[in-house]
N, C-alpha and C. Protein backbone atom coordinates (compact mmCIF):
# COMPACT_ATOMS: atom_id res chain seq x y z
N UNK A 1 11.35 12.99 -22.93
CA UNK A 1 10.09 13.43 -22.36
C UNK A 1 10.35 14.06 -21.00
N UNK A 2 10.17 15.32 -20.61
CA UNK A 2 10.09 15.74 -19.61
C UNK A 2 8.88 15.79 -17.93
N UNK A 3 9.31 15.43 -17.50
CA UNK A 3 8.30 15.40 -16.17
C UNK A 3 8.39 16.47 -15.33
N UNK A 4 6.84 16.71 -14.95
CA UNK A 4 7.12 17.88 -13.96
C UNK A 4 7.45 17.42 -12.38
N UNK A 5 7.22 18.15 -11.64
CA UNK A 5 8.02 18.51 -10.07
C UNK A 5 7.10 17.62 -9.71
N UNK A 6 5.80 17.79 -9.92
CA UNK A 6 4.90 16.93 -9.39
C UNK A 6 4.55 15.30 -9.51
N UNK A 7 5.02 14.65 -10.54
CA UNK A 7 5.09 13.84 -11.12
C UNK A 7 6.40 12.87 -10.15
N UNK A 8 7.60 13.80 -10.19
CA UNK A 8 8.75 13.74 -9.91
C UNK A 8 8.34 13.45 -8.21
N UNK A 9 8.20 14.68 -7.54
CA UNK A 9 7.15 14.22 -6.02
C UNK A 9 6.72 12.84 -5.93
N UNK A 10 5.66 12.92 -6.81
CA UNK A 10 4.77 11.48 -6.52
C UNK A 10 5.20 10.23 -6.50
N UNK A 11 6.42 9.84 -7.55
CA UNK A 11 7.42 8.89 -7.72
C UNK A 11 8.17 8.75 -6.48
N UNK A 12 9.00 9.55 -5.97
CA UNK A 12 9.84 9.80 -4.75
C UNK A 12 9.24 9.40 -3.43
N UNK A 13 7.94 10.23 -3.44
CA UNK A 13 6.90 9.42 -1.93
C UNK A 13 6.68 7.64 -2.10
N UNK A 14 6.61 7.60 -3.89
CA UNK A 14 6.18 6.05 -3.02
C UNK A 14 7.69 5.36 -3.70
N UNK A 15 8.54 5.75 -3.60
CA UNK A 15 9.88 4.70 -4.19
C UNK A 15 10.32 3.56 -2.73
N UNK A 16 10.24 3.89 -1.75
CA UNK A 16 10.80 2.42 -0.53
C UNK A 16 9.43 2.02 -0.92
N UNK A 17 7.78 2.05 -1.45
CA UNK A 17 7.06 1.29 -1.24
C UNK A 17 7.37 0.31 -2.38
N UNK A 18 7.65 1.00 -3.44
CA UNK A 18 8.09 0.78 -4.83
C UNK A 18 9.14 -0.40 -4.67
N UNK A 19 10.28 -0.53 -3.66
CA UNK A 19 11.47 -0.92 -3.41
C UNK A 19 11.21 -2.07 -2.67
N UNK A 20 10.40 -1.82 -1.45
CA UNK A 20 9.84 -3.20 -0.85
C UNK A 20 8.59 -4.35 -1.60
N UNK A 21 8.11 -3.84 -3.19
CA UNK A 21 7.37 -4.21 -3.74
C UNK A 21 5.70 -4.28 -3.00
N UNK A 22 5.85 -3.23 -2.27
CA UNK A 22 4.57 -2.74 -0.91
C UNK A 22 3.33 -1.74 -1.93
N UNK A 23 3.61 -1.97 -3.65
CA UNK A 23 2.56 -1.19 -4.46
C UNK A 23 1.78 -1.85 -5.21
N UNK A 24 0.27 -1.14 -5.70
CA UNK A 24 -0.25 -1.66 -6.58
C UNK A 24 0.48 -2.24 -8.05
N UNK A 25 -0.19 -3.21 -8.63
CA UNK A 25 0.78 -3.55 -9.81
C UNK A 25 0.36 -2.09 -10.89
N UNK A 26 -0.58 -1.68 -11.03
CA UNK A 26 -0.96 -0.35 -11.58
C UNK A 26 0.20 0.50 -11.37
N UNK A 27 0.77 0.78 -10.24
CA UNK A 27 1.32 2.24 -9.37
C UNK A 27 2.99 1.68 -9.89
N UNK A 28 3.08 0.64 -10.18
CA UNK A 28 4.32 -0.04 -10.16
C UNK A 28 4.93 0.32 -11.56
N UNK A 29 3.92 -0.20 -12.56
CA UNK A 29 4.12 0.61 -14.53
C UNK A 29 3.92 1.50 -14.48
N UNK A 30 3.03 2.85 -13.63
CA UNK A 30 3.68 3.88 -13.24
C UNK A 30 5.67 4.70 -13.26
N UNK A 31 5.68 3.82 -11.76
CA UNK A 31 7.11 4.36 -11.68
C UNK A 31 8.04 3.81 -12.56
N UNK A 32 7.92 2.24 -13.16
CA UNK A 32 8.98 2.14 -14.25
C UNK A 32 8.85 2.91 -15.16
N UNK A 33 7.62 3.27 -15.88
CA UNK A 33 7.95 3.99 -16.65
C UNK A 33 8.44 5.49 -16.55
N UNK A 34 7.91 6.01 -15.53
CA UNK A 34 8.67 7.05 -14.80
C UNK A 34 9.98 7.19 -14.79
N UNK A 35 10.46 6.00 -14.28
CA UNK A 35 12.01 5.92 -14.02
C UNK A 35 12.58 5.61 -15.22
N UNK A 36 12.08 5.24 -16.42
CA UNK A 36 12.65 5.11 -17.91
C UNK A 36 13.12 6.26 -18.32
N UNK A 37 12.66 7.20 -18.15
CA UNK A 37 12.46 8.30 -19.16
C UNK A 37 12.80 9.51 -17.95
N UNK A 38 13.43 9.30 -16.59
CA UNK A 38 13.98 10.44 -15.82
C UNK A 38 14.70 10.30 -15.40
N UNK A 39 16.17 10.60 -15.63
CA UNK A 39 17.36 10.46 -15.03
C UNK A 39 17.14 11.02 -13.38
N UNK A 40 16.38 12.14 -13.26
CA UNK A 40 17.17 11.99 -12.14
C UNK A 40 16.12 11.12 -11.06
N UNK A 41 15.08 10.93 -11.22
CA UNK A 41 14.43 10.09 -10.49
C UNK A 41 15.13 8.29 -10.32
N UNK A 42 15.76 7.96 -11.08
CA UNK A 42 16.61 6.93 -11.82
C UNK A 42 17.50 6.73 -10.93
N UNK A 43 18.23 8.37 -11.08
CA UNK A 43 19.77 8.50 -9.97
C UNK A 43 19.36 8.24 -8.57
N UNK A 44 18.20 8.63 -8.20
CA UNK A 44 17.75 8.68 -6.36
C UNK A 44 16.99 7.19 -6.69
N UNK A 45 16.57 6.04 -7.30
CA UNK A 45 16.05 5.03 -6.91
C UNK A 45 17.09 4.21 -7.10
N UNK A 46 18.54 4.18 -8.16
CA UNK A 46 19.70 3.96 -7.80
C UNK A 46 20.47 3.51 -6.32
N UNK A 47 20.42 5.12 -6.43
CA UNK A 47 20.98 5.45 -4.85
C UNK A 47 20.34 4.29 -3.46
N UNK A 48 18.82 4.52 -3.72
CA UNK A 48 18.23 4.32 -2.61
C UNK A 48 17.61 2.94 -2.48
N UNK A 49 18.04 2.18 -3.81
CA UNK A 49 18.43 0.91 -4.01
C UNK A 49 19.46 -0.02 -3.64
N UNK A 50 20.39 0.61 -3.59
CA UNK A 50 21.78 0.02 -3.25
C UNK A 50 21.95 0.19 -1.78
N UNK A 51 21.59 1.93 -1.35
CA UNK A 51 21.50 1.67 -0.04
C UNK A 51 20.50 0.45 1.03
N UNK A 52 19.72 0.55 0.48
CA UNK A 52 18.67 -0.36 1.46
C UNK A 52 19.58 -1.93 0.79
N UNK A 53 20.16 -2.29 0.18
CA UNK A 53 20.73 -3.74 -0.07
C UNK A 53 21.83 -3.57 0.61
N UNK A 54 22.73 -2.57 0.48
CA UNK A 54 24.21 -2.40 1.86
C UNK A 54 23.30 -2.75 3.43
N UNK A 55 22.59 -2.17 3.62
CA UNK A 55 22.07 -2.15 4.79
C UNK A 55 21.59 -3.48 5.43
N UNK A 56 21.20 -3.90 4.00
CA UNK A 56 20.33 -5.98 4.33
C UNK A 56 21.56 -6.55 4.56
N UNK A 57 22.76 -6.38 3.22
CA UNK A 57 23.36 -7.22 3.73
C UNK A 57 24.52 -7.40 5.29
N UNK A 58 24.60 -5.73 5.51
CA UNK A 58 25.67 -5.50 6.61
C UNK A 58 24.45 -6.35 7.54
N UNK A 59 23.38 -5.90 8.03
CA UNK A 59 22.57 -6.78 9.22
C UNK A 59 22.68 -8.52 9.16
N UNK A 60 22.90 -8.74 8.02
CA UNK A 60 23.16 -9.87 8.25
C UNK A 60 24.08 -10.91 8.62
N UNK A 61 25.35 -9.63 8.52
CA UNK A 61 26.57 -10.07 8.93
C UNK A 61 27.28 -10.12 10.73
N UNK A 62 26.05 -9.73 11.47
CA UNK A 62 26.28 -10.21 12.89
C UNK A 62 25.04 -9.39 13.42
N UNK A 63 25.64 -9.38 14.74
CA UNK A 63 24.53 -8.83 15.73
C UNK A 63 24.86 -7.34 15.55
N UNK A 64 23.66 -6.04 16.13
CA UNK A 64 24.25 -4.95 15.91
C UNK A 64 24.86 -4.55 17.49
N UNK A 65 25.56 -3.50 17.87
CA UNK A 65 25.97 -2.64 19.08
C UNK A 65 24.86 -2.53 19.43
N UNK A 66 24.65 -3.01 21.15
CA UNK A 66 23.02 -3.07 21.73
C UNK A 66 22.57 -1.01 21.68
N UNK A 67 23.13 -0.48 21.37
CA UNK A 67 23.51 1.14 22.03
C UNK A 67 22.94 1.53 20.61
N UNK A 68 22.95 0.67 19.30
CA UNK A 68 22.99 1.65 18.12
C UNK A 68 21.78 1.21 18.05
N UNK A 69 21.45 0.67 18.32
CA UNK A 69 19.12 0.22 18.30
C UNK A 69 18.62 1.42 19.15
N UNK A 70 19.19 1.60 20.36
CA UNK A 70 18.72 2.69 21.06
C UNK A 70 18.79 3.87 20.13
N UNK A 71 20.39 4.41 19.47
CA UNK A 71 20.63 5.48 18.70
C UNK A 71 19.90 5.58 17.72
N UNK A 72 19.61 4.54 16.54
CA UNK A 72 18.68 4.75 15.88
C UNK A 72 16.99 5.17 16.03
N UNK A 73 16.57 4.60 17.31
CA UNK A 73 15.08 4.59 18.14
C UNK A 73 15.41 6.30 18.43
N UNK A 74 16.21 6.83 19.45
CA UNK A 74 16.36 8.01 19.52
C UNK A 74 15.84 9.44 18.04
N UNK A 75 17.04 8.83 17.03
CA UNK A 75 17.02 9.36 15.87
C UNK A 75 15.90 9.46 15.20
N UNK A 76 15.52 8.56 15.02
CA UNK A 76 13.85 8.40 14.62
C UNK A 76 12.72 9.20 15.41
N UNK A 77 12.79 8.86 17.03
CA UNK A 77 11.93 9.84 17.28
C UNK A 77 12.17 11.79 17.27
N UNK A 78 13.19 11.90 17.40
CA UNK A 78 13.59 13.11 17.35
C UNK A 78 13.06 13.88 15.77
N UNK A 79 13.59 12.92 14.35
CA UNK A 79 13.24 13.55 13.69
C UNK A 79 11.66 13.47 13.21
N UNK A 80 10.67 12.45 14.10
CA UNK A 80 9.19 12.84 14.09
C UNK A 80 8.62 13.57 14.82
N UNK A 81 9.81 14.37 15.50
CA UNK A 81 9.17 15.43 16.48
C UNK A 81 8.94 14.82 17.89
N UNK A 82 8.93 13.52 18.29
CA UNK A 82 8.28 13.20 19.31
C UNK A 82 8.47 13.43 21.09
């Protein structure tokens, strides 16, 4: 079954809400089934699955560099324009 761009969009905007379980249970049989039947939506909730679990577990493994909270705070505002 093929999905269009838009479909594909709509999945992608809400996948970290999808990921933090931050969705309706409606919006949720949505994207599984979405993600059944689309590889590549599949490949990027993959991806962006594993990343956000590398990330839980490295934070948990000490304190971070007081400098890389700043770098990240920086990064963040820069790419909202601020």
């Amino acid at each position: 079954m093929g999905h269009s761009e838009t479909d594909c969009r709509a999945v992608l905007e809400s996948l970290y809400l999808y990921l933090d379980g931050e969705i309706a249970a409606e919006e949720v049989t949505v994207i599984q089934i979405h993600l059944e039947d689309c590889n590549g939506c599949l490949h990027r909730y993959d991806f962006e699955r594993d990343f956000k679990e590398l990330v839980h577990r490295k934070c948990r493994e000490g304190s971070m560099p007081a400098n890389l909270v700043d770098r990240i705070r920086t990064n963040i505002r820069a790419a909202l324009g601020e």
